[in-house]
C-alpha atoms as a PDB file:
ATOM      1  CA  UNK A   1     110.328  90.758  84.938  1.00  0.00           C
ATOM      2  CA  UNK A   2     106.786  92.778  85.167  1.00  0.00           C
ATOM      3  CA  UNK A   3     103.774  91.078  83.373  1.00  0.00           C
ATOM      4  CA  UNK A   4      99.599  91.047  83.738  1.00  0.00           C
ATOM      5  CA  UNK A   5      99.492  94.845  84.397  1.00  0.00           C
ATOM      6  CA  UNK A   6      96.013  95.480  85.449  1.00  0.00           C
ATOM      7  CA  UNK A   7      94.836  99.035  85.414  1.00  0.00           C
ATOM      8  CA  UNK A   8      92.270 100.312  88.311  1.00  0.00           C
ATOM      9  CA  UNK A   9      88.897 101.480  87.340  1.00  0.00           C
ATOM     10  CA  UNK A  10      89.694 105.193  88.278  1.00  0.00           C
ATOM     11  CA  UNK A  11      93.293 105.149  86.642  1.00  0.00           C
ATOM     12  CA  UNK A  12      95.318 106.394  89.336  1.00  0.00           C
ATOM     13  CA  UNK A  13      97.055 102.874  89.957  1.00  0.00           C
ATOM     14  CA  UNK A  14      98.508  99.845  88.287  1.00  0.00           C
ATOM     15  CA  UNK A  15      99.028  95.909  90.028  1.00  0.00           C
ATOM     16  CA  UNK A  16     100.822  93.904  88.214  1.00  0.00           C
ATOM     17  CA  UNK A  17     102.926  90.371  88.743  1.00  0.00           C
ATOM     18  CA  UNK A  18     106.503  90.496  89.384  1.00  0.00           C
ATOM     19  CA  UNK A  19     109.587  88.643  90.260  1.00  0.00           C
ATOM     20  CA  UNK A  20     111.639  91.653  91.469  1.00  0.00           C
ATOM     21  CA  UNK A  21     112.572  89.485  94.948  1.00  0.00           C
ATOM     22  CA  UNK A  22     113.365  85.985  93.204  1.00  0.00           C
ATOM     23  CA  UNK A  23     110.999  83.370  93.062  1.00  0.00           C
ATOM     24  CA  UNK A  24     107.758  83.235  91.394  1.00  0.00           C
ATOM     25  CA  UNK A  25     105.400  86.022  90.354  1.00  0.00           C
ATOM     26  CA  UNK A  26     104.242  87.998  93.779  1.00  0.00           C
ATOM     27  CA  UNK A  27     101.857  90.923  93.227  1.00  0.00           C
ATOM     28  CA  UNK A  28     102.629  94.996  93.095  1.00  0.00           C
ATOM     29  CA  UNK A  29     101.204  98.135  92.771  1.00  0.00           C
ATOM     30  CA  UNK A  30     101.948 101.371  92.005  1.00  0.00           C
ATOM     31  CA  UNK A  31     100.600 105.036  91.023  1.00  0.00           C
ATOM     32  CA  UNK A  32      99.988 104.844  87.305  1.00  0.00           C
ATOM     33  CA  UNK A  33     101.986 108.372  86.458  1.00  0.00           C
ATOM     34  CA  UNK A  34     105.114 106.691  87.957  1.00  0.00           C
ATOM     35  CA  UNK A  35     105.467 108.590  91.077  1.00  0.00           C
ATOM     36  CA  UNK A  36     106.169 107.238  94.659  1.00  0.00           C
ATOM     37  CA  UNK A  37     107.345 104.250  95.365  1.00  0.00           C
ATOM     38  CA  UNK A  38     106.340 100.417  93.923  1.00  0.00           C
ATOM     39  CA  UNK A  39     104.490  98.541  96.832  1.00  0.00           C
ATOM     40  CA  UNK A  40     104.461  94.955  97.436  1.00  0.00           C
ATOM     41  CA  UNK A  41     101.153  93.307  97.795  1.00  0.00           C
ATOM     42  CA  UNK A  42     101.834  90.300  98.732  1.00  0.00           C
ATOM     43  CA  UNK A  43     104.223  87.425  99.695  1.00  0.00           C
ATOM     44  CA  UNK A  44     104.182  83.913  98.851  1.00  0.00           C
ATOM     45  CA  UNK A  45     105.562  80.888  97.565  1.00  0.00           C
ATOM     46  CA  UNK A  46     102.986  80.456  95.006  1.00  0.00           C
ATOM     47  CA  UNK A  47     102.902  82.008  91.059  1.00  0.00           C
ATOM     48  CA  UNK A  48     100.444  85.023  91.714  1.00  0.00           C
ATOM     49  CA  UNK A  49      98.685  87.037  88.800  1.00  0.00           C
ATOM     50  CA  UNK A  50      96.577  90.127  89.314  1.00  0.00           C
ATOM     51  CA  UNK A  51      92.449  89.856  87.757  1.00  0.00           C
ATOM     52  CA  UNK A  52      90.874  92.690  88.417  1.00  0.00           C
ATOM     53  CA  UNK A  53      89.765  95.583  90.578  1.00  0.00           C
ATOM     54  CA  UNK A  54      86.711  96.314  92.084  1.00  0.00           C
ATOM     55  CA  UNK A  55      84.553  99.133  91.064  1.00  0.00           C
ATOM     56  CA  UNK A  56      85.606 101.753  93.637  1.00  0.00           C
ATOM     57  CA  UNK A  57      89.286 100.318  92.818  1.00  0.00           C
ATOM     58  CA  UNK A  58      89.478  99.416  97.317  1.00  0.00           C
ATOM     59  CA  UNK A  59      89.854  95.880  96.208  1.00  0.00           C
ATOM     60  CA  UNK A  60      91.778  93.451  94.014  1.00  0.00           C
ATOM     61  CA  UNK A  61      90.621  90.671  92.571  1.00  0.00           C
ATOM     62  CA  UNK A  62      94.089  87.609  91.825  1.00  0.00           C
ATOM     63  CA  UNK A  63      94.794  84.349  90.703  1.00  0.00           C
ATOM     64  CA  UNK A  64      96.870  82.001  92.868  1.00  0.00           C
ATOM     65  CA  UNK A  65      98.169  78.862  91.842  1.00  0.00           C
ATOM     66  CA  UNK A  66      99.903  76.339  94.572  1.00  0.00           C
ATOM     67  CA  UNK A  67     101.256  72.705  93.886  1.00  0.00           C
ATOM     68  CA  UNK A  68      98.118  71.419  94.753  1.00  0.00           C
ATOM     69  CA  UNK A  69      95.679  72.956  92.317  1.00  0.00           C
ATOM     70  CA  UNK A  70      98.121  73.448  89.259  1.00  0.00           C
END
């Protein structure tokens, strides 16, 4: 399941949360008009949700929560 798409500032891209590879949430990214390929951002063990992008849309702001901070 996709959820928490996040759109960049420019609108050339989308990140979003995803379980595509089993386990909790890890974040994604992809070109906003559906071409190429999906790209993982990330891998952990932890539920991940995408917050925002910077204003030159280089950078991604995300929410991580582990076991120990709930």
């Amino acid at each position: 399941m996709n959820t928490s798409p996040v759109w960049s500032p420019d609108g050339k891209h989308i990140t979003f949360a995803s379980e595509r590879h089993g386990g909790v949430p890890n974040l994604y990214w992809m070109r906003a008009d559906g071409s190429g390929e999906v790209v993982r951002l990330t891998e952990s063990k932890h539920y991940q949700l995408p917050s925002s992008f910077s204003p030159d849309s280089r950078q991604l702001a995300f929410f991580e929560r582990s076991p120990k901070s709930g």
